[in-house]
Protein backbone atom coordinates (compact mmCIF):
# COMPACT_ATOMS: atom_id res chain seq x y z
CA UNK A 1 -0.52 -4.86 -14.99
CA UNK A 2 -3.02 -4.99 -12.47
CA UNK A 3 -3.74 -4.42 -9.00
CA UNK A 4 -5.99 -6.92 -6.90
CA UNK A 5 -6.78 -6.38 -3.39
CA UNK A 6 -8.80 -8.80 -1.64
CA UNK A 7 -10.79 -7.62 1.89
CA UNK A 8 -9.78 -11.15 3.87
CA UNK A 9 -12.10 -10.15 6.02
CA UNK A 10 -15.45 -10.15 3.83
CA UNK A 11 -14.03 -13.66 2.39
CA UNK A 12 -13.42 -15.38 5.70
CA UNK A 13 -16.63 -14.35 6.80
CA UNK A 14 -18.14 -15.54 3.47
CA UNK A 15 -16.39 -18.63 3.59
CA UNK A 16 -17.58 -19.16 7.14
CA UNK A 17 -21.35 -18.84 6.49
CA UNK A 18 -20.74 -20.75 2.87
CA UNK A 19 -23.05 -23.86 2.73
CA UNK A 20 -19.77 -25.80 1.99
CA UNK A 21 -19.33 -28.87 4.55
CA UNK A 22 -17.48 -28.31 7.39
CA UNK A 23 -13.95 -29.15 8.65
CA UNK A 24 -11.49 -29.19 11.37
CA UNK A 25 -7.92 -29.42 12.18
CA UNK A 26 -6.40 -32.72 13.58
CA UNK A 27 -6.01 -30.71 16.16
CA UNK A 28 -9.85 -30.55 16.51
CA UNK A 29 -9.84 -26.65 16.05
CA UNK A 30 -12.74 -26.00 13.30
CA UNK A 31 -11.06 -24.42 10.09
CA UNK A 32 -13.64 -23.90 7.54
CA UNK A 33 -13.45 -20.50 7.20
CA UNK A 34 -9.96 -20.80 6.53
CA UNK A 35 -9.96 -23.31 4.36
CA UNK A 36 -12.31 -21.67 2.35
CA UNK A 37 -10.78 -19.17 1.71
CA UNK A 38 -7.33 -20.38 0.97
CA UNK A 39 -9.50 -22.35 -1.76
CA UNK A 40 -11.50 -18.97 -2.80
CA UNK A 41 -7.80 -17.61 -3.40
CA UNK A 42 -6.03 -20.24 -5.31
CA UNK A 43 -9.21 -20.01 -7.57
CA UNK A 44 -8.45 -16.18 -8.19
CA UNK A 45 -4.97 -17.00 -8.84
CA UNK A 46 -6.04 -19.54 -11.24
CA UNK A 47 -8.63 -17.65 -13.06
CA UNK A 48 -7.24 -16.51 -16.87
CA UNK A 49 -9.44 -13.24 -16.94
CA UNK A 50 -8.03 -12.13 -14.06
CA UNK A 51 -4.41 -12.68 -14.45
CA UNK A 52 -3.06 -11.82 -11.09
CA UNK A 53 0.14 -10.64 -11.20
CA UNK A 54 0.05 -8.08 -7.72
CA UNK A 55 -2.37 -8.74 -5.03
CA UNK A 56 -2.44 -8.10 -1.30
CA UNK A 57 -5.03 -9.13 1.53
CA UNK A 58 -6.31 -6.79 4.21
CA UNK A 59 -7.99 -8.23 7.50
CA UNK A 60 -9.06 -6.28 10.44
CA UNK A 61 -7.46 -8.36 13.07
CA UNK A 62 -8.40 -7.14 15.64
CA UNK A 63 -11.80 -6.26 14.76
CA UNK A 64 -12.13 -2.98 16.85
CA UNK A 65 -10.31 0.15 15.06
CA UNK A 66 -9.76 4.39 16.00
CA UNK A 67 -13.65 4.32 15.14
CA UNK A 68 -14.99 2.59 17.90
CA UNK A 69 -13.52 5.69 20.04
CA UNK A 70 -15.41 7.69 18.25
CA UNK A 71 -18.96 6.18 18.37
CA UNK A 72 -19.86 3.23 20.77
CA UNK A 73 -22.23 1.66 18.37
CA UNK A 74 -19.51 0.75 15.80
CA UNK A 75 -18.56 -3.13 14.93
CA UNK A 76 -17.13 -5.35 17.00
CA UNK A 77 -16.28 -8.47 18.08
CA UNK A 78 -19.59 -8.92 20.16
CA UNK A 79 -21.96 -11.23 18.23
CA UNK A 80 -18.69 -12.75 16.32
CA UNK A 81 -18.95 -16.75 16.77
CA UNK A 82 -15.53 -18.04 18.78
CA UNK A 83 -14.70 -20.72 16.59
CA UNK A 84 -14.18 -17.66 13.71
CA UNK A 85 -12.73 -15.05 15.99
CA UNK A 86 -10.22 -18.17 16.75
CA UNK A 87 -9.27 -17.84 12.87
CA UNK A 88 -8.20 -14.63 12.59
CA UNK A 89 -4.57 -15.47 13.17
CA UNK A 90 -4.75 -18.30 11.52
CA UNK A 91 -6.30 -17.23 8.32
CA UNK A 92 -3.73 -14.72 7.86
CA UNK A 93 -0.79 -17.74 7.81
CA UNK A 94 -2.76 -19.63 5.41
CA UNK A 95 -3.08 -16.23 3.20
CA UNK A 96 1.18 -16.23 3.64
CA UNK A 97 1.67 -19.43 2.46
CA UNK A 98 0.08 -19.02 -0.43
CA UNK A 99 2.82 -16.26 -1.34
CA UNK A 100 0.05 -13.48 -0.78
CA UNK A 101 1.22 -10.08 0.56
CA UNK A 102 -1.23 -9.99 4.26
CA UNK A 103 -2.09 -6.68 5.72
CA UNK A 104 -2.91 -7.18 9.38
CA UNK A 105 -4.78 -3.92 10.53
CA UNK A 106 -4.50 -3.01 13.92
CA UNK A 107 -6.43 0.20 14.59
CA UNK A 108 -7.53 0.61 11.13
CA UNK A 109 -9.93 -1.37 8.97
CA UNK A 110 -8.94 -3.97 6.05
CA UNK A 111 -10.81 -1.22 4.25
CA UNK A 112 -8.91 1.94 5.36
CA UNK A 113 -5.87 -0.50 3.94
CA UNK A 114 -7.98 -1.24 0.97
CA UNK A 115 -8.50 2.40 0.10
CA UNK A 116 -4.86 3.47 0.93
CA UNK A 117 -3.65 0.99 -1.67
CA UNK A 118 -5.97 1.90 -4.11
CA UNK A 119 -4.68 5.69 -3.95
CA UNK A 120 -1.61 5.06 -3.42
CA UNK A 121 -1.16 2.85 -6.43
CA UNK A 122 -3.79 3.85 -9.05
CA UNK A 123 -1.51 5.77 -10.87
CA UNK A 124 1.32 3.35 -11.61
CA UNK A 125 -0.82 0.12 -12.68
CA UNK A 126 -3.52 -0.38 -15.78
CA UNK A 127 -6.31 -1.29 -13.02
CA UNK A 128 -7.06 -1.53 -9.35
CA UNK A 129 -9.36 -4.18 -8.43
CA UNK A 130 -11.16 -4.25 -5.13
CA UNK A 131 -12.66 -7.42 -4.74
CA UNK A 132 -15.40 -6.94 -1.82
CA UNK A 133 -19.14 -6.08 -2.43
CA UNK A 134 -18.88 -3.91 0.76
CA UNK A 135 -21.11 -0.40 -0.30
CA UNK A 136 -18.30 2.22 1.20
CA UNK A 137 -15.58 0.61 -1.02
CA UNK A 138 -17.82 2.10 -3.48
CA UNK A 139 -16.24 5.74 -2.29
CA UNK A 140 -12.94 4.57 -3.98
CA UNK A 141 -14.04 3.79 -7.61
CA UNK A 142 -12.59 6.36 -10.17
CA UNK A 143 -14.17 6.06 -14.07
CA UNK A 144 -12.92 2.66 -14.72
CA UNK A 145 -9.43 2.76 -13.39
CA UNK A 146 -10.59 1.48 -9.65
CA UNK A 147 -13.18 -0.34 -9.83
CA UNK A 148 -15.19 -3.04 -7.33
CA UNK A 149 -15.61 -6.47 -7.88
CA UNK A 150 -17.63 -8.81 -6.65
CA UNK A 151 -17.17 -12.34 -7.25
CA UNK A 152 -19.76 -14.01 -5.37
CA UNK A 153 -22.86 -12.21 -7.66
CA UNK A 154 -20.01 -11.99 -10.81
CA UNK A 155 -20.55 -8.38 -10.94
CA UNK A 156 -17.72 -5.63 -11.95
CA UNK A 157 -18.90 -2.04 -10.69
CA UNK A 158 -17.09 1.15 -12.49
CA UNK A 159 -17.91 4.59 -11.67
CA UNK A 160 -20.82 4.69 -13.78
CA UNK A 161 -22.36 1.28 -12.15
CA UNK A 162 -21.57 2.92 -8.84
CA UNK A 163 -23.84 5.51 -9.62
CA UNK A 164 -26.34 3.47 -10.84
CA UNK A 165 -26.99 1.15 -7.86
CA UNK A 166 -26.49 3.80 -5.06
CA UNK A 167 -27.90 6.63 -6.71
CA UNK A 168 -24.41 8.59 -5.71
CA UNK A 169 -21.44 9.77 -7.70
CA UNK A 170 -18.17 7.98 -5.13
CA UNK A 171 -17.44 10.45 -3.81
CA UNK A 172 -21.00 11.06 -1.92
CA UNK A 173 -20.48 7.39 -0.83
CA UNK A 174 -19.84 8.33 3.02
CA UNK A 175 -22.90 10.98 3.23
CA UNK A 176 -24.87 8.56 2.17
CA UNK A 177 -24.26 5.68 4.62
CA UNK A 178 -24.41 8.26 7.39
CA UNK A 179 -27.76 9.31 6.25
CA UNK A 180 -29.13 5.61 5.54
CA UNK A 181 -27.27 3.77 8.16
CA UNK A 182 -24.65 0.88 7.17
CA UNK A 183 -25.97 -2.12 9.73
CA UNK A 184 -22.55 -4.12 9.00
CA UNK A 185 -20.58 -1.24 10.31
CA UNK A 186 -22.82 -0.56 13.45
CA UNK A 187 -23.62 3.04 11.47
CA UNK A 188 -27.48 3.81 12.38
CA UNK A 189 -28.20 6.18 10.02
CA UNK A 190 -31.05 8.91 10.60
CA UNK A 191 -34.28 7.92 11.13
CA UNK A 192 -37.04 8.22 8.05
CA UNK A 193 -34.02 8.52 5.42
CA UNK A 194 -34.06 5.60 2.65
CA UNK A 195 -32.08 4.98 0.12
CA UNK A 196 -34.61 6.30 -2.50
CA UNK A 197 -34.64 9.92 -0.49
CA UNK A 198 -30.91 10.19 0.83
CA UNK A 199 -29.79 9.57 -2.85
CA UNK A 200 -32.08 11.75 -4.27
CA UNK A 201 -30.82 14.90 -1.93
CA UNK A 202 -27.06 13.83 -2.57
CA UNK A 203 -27.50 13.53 -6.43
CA UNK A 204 -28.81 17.14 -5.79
CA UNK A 205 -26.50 18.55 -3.43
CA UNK A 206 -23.08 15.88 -3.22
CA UNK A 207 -22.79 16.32 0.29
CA UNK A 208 -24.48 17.15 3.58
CA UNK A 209 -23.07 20.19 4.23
CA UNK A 210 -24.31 21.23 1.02
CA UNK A 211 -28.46 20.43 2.06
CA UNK A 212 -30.13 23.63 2.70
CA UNK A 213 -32.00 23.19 6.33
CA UNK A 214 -35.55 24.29 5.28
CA UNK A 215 -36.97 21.86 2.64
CA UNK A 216 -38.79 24.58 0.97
CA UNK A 217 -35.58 25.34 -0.56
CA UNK A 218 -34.64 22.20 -1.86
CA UNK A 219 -34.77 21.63 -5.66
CA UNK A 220 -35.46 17.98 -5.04
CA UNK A 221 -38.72 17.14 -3.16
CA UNK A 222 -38.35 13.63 -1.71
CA UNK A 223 -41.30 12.05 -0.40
CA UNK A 224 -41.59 13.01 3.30
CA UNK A 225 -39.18 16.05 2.51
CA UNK A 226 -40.49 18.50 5.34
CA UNK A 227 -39.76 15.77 8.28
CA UNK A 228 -36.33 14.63 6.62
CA UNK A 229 -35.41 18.54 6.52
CA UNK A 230 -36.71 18.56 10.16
CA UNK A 231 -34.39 15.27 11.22
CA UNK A 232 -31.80 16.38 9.33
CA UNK A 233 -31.56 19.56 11.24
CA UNK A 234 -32.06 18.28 14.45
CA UNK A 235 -29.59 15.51 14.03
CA UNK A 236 -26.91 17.04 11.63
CA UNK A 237 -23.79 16.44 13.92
CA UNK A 238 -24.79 13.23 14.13
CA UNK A 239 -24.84 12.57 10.52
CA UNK A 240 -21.39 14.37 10.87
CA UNK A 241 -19.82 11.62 13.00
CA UNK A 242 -21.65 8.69 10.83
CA UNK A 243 -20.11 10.26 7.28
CA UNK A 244 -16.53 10.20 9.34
CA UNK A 245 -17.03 6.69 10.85
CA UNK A 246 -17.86 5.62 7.27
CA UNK A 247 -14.91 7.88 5.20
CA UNK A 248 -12.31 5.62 4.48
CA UNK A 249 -8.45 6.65 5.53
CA UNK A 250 -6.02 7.02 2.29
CA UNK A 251 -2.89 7.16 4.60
CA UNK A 252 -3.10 3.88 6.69
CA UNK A 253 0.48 2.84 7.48
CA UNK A 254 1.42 0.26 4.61
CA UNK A 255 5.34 -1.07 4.48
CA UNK A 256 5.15 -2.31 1.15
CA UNK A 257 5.67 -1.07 -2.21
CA UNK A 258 4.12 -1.81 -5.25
CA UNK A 259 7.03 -4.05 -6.37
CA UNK A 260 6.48 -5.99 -3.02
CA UNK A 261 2.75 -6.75 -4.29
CA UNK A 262 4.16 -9.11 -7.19
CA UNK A 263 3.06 -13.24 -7.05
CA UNK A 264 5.50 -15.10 -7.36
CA UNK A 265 3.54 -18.18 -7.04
CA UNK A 266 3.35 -20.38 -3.87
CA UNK A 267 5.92 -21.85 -2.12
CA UNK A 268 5.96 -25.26 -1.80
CA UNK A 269 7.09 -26.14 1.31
CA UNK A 270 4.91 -23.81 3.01
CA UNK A 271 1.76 -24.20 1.27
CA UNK A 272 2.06 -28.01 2.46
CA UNK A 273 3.11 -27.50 5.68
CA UNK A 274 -0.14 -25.48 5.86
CA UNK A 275 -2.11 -28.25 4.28
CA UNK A 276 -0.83 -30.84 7.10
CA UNK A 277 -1.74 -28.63 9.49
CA UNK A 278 -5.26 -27.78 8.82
CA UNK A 279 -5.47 -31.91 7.89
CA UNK A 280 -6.19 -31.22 4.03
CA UNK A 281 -5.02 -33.56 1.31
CA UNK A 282 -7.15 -32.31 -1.59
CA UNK A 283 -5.33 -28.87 -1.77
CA UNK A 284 -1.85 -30.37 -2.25
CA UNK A 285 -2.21 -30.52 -6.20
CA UNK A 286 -4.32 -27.52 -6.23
CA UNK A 287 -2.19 -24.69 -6.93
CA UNK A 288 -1.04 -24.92 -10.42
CA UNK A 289 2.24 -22.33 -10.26
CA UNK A 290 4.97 -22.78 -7.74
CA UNK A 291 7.42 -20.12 -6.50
């Protein structure tokens, strides 16, 4: 048995900016995003190799979480087009009645849920799945028994591919963001501090804490190491405050147990009352197992 848990957030934005035509409601009210994802799902559900048999949803709805208290900067709603923010609700109905389990975080992040899951449950199933190509999921993988998945570039990432692409065992994940900035979270990052450098330091020393102030001491020499040592000094609390903003939470509050996670398929009624309502016709004969 494994786990899948979907960040609803990452796919309604992906299904919003998909090249895929668009498409509104009879109402009027434009529904692509949700519609593409409802289709993104049943495909998931469909897919042999993946064999869903528990799977939940996290969106952040609202966007806005405990981290925007602590640093003005962080994401938000600003800049988010109306006719998706108008979704949000909406998406999470169509993610019902396909028989999904939907976590609606308010205050926390889809990913805070994400993570909590994933710790929660990693020691009762064969595999947890995170399927988002988000970078600070990346802080979750353990060997190959959590691992990250994303479907859009068909790539699986274990803790050894982790390592690979960021340069960072997981658990360095959050010190590196606050060192290199994360521009989908609103995290700035220090200035002069790549990827190349920040990973190279990290690989070293695991965490920031553990980076001696005086780069004469370092037993990694980064190009550019006497100015990083110098902004790194200067601007160490701040790093602080990015690494929190960008540590995901293992204890968000989640009603459900594991059991509660299990597909039972989609229920019939539902999923077609849906369909009526976003004007779809198509999707009626799509799903393939009925609760």
């Amino acid at each position: 048995m494994r786990l899948h848990l979907v960040d609803g957030t990452y796919e309604l934005f992906r299904a919003h900016f998909s090249p895929r035509p668009g498409h509104s409601s009879p109402g009027g009210q434009d529904v692509k995003a949700t519609v593409g994802l409802v289709s993104s799902m049943l495909a998931l559900l469909h897919e042999p190799e993946e064999a869903v048999t528990h799977i939940a949803l996290a969106f952040d709805n609202p966007i806005r979480s405990f981290r925007n208290d602590l640093f003005a900067g962080y994401k938000s709603e600003e800049g988010v087009a109306p006719e998706l923010l108008a979704q949000f609700d909406l998406v999470e109905e169509a993610a019902r009645a396909l028989g999904l389990t939907v976590w609606s975080m308010k205050d926390f992040e889809a990913d805070d849920a994400l993570a909590t899951a994933a710790a929660r449950w990693a020691g009762q199933v064969e595999q947890v799945r995170l399927l988002t190509p988000d970078k600070d999921l990346g802080q979750c993988v353990r060997g190959r028994k959590v691992v990250q998945v994303d479907r859009k570039q068909q790539k699986e990432l274990d803790e050894d591919a982790v390592r690979a692409k960021l340069g960072v065992a997981p658990a360095s994940v959050p010190d590196l963001l606050a060192l290199v900035g994360d521009v989908a979270d609103g995290i700035p990052g220090l200035p002069g501090f790549g990827e190349k450098g920040a990973s190279a330091l990290l690989g070293a020393y695991g965490h920031l804490e553990a980076i001696p102030d005086d780069a004469a001491s370092w037993t990694v020499r980064p190009r550019g190491a006497d100015k990083l040592a110098a902004t790194l000094r200067a601007n160490r609390e701040d790093a602080l405050l990015y690494r929190k903003l960008a540590t995901l939470v293992t204890d968000a509050p989640l009603a459900e147990s594991l059991k509660d996670l299990a597909w039972a398929g989609v229920p019939r009624e539902r999923f077609l009352a849906l369909c009526d309502k976003l004007g779809l016709t198509t999707l009626k004969t799509r799903p393939k197992r009925w609760a």
